[in-house]
Protein backbone atom coordinates (compact mmCIF):
# COMPACT_ATOMS: atom_id res chain seq x y z
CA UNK A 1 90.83 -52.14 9.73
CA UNK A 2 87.26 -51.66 10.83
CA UNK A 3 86.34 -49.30 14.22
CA UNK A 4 85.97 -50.02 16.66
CA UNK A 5 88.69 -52.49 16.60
CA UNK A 6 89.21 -55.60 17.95
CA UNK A 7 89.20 -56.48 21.73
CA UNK A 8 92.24 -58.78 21.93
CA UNK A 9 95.68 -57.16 21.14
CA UNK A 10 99.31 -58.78 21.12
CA UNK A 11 102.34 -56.05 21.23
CA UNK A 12 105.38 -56.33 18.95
CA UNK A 13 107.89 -55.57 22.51
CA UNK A 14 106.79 -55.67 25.99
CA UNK A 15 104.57 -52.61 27.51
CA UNK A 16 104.51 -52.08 31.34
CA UNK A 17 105.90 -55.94 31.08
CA UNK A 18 103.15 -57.27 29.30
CA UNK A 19 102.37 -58.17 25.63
CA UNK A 20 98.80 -59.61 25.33
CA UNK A 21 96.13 -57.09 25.78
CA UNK A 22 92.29 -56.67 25.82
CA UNK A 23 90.28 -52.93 24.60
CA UNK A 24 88.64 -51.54 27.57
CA UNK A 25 87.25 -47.79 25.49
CA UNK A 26 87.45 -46.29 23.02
CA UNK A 27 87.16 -42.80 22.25
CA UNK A 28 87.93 -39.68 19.42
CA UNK A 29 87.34 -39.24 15.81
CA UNK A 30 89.05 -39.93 12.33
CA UNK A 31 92.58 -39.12 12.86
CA UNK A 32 92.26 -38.29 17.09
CA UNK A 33 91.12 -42.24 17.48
CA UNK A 34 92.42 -44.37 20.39
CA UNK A 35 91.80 -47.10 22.58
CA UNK A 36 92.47 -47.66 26.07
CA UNK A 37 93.89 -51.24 26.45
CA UNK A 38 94.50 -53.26 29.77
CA UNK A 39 96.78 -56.35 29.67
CA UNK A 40 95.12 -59.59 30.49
CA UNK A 41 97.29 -60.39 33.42
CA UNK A 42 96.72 -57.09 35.13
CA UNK A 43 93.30 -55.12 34.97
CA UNK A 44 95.12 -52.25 36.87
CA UNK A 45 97.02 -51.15 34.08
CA UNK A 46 95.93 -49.12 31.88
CA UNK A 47 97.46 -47.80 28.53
CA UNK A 48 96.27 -45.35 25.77
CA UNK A 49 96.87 -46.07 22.11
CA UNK A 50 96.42 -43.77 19.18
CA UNK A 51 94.38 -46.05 16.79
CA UNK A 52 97.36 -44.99 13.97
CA UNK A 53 99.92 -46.73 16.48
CA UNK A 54 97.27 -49.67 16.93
CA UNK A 55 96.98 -50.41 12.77
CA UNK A 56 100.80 -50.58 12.71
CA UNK A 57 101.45 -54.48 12.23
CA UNK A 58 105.33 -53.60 13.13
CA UNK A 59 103.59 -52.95 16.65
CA UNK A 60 100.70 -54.39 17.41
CA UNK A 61 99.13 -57.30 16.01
CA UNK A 62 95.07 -58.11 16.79
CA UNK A 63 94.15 -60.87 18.27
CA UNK A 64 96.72 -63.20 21.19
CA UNK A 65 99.86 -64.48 19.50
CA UNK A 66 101.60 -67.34 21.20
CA UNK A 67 104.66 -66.02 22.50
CA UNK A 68 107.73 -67.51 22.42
CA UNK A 69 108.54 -70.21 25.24
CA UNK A 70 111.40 -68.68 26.87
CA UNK A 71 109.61 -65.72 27.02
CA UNK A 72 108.62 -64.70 30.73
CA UNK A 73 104.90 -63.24 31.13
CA UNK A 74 105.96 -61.92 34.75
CA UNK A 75 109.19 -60.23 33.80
CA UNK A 76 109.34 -56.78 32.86
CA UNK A 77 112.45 -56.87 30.84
């Protein structure tokens, strides 16, 4: 995967409630890398993400995935 990464991030399992997520910084170098990600819905959160976490496809995936429809967006849970 190239850096810096992608802006548009969709999360294996829910993070503050949210799943679909957008790079705001990035920052570090070679194996310190992360990004600072803020979901979509929600510009006041604010998350931190080694870039080794971010190249896992088990939990994160680049780019917005359609999520299932009986998923809630809102819901924390």
């Amino acid at each position: 995967m190239r850096w810096p990464p992608n802006k548009a991030w969709t999360s294996a399992s829910k993070i503050e409630g949210y799943r679909h997520f957008e790079a705001k910084r990035y920052g570090g170098q070679k194996e310190e890398r992360w990004v600072e990600l803020f979901p979509v819905n929600d510009k006041n959160v604010l998350i931190r993400v080694s870039w080794s976490e971010l190249k896992a496809r088990n939990k994160w995936t680049s780019g917005w995935l359609q999520l299932p429809k009986d998923e809630n967006c809102n819901s924390k849970t």
